[in-house]
N, C-alpha and C. Protein backbone atom coordinates (compact mmCIF):
# COMPACT_ATOMS: atom_id res chain seq x y z
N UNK A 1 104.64 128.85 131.20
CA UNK A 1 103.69 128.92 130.11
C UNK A 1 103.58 130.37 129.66
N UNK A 2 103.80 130.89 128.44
CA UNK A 2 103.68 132.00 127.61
C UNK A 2 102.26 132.22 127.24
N UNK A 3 102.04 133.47 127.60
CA UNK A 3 100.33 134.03 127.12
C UNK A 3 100.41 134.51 125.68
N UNK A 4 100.02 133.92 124.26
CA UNK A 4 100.06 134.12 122.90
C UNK A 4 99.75 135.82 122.95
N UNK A 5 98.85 136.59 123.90
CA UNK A 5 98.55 137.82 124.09
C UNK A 5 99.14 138.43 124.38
N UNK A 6 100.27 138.50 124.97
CA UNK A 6 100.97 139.22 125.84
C UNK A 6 102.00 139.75 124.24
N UNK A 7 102.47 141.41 124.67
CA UNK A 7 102.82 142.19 123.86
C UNK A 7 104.43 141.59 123.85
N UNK A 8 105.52 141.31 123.04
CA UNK A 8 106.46 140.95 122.93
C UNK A 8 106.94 142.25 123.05
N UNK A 9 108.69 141.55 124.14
CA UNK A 9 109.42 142.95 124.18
C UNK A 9 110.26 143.50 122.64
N UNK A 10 109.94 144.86 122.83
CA UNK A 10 111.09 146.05 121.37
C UNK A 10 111.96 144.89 121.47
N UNK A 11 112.87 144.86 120.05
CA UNK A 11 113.92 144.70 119.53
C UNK A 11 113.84 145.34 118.49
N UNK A 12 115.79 145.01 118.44
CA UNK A 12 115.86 145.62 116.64
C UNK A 12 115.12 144.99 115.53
N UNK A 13 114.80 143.37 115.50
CA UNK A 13 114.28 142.98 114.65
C UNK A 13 112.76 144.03 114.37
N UNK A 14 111.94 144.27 115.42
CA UNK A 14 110.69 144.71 115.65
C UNK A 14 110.90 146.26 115.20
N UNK A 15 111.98 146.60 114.47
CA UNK A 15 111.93 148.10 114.61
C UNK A 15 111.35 148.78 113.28
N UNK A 16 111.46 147.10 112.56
CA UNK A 16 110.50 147.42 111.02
C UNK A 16 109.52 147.94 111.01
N UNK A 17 108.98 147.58 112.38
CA UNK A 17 107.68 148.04 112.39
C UNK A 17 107.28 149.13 112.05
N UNK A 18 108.02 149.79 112.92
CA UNK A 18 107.35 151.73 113.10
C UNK A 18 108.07 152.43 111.19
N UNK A 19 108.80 151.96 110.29
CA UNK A 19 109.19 152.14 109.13
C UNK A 19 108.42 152.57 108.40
N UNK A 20 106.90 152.26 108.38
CA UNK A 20 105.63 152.50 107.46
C UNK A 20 104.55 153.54 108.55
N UNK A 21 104.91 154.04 109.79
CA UNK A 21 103.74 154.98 110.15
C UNK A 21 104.53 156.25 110.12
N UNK A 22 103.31 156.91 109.36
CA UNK A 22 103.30 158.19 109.00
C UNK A 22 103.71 159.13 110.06
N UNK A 23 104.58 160.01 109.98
CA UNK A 23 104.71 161.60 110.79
C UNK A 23 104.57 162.77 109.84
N UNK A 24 104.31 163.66 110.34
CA UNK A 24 104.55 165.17 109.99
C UNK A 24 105.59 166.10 109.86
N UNK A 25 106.33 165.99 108.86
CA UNK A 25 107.40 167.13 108.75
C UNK A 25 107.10 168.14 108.01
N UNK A 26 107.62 169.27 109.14
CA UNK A 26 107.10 170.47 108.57
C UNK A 26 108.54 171.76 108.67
N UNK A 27 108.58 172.43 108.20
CA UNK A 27 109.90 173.34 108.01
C UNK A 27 109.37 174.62 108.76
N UNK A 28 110.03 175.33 109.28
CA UNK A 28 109.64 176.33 110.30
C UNK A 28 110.81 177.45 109.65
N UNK A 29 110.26 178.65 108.62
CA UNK A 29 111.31 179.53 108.35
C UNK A 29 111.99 180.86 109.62
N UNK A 30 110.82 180.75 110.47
CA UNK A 30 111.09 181.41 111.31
C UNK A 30 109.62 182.25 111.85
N UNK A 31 109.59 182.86 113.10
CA UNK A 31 108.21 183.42 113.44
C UNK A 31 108.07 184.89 114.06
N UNK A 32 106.94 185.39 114.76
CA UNK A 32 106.60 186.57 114.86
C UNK A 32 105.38 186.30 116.10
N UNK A 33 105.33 187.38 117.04
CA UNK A 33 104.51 187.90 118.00
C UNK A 33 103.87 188.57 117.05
N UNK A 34 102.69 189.09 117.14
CA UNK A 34 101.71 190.18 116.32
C UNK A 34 100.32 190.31 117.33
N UNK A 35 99.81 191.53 117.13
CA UNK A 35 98.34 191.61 118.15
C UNK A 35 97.78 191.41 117.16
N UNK A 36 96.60 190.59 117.82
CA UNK A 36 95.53 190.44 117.04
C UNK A 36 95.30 191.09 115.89
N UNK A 37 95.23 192.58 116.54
CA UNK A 37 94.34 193.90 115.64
C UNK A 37 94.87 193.40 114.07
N UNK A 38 96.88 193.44 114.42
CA UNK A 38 97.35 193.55 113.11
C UNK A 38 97.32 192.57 112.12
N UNK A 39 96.78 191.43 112.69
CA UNK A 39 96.79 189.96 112.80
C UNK A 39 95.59 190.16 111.44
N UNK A 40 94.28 190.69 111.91
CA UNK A 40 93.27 190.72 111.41
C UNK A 40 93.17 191.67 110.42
N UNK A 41 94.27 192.82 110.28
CA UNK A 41 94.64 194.08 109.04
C UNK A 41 95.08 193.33 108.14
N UNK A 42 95.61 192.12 107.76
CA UNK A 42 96.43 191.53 107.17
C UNK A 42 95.94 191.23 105.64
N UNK A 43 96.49 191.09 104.43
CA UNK A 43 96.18 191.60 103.54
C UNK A 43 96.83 190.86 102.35
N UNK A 44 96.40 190.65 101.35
CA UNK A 44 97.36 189.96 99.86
C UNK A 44 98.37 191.07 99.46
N UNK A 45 99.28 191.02 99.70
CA UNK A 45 100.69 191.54 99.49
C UNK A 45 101.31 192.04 100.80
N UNK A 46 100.85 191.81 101.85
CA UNK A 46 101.63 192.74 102.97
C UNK A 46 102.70 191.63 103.66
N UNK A 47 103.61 192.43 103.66
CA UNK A 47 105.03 191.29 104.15
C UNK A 47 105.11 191.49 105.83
N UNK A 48 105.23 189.87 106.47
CA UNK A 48 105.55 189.79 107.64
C UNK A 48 106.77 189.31 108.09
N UNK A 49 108.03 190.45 108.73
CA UNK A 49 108.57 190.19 109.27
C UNK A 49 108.82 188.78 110.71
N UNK A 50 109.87 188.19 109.55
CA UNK A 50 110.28 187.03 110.98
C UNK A 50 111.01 187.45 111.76
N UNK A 51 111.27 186.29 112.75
CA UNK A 51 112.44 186.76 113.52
C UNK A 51 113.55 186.22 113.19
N UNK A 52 113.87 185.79 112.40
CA UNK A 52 115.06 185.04 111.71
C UNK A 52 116.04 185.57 110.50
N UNK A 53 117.37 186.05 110.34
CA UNK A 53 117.99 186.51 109.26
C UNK A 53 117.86 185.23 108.26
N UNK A 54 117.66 186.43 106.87
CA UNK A 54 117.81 185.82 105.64
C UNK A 54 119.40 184.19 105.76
N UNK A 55 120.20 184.89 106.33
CA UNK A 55 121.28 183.64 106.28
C UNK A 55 121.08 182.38 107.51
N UNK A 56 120.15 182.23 108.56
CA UNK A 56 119.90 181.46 109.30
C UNK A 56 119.37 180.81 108.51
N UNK A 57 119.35 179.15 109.15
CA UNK A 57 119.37 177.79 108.59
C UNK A 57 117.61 177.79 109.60
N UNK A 58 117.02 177.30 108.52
CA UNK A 58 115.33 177.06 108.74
C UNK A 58 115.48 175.50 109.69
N UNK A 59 114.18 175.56 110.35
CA UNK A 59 114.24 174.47 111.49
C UNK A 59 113.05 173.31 110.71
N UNK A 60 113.75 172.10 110.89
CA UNK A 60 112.58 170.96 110.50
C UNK A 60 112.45 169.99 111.74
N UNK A 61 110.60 170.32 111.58
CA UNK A 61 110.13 169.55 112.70
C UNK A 61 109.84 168.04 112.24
N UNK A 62 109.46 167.40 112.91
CA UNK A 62 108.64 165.96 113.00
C UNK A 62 107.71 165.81 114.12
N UNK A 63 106.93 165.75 113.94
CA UNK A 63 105.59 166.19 114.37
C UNK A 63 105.98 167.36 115.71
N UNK A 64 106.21 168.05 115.18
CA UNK A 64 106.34 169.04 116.02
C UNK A 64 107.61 169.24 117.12
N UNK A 65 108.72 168.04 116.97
CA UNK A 65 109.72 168.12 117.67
C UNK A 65 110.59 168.53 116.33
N UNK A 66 111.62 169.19 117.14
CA UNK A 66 113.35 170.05 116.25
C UNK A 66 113.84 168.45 116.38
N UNK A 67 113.83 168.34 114.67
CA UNK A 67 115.62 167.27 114.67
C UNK A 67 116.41 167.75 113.45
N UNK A 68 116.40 168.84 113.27
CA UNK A 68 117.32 168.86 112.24
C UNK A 68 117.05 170.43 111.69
N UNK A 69 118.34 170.94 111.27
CA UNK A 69 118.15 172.46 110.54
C UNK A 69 118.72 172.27 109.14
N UNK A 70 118.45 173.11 108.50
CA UNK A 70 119.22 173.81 106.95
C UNK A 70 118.58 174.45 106.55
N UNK A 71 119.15 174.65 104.85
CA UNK A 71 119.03 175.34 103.82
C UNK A 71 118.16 175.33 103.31
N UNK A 72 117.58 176.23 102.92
CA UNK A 72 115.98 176.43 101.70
C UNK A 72 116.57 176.04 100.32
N UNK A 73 116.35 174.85 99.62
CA UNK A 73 116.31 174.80 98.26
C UNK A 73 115.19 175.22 97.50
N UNK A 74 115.71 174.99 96.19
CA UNK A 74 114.41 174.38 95.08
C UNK A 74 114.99 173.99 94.54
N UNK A 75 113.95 172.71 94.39
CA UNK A 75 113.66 171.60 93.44
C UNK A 75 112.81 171.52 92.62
N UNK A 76 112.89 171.19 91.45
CA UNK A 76 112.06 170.99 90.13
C UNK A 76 110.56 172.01 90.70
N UNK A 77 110.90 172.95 90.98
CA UNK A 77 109.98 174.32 91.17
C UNK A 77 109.30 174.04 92.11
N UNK A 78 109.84 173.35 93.16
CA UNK A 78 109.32 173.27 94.46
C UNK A 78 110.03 173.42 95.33
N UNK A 79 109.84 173.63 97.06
CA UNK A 79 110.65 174.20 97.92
C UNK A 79 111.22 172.80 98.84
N UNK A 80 112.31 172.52 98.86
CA UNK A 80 113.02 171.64 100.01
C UNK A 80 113.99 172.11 100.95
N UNK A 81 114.34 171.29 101.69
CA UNK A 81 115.46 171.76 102.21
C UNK A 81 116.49 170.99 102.37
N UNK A 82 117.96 171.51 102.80
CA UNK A 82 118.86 170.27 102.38
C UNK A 82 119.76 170.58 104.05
N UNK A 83 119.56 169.25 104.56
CA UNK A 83 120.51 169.44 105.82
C UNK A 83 121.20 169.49 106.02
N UNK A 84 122.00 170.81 107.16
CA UNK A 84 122.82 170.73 107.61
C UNK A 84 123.26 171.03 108.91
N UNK A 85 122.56 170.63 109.65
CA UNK A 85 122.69 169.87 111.26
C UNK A 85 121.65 169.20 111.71
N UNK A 86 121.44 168.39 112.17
CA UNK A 86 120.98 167.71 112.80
C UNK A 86 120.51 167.47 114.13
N UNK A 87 119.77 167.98 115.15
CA UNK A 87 119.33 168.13 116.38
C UNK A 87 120.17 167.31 117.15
């Protein structure tokens, strides 16, 4: 006898599921250590060095995990990116 309650096992059919919940992707151009002090000097026009060269490929997260790197575009005057590797 089958309990109507009981959670059915994953399949592929069931994988529709997760298709419609939301994650977070976010692009990571690159980062920086800083003390506080300078942290708090910080200012409208002052430029912060990353740690990343201009020709390194920017990192895209999903919710906070690396699956994938590339290129900084623009698009219709907005910023994307276009992949080229993949975690």
């Amino acid at each position: 006898m089958t309990d109507t309650n009981d959670p059915q096992p994953a399949s592929g059919n069931n994988l529709e599921l997760l298709y419609s919940v939301p994650v977070e992707l976010s692009v990571q151009l690159g980062s920086c250590m800083m003390p506080m002090k300078n942290v708090l000097e910080l200012t409208p026009g002052t430029v912060v060095q990353l740690n990343k060269k201009a020709d390194q490929p920017a990192d895209l997260y999903v919710n906070d995990k690396l699956i994938a790197q590339g290129e900084i575009v623009v698009v219709d005057n907005t910023f994307g990116i276009k992949i080229t590797k993949l975690a």
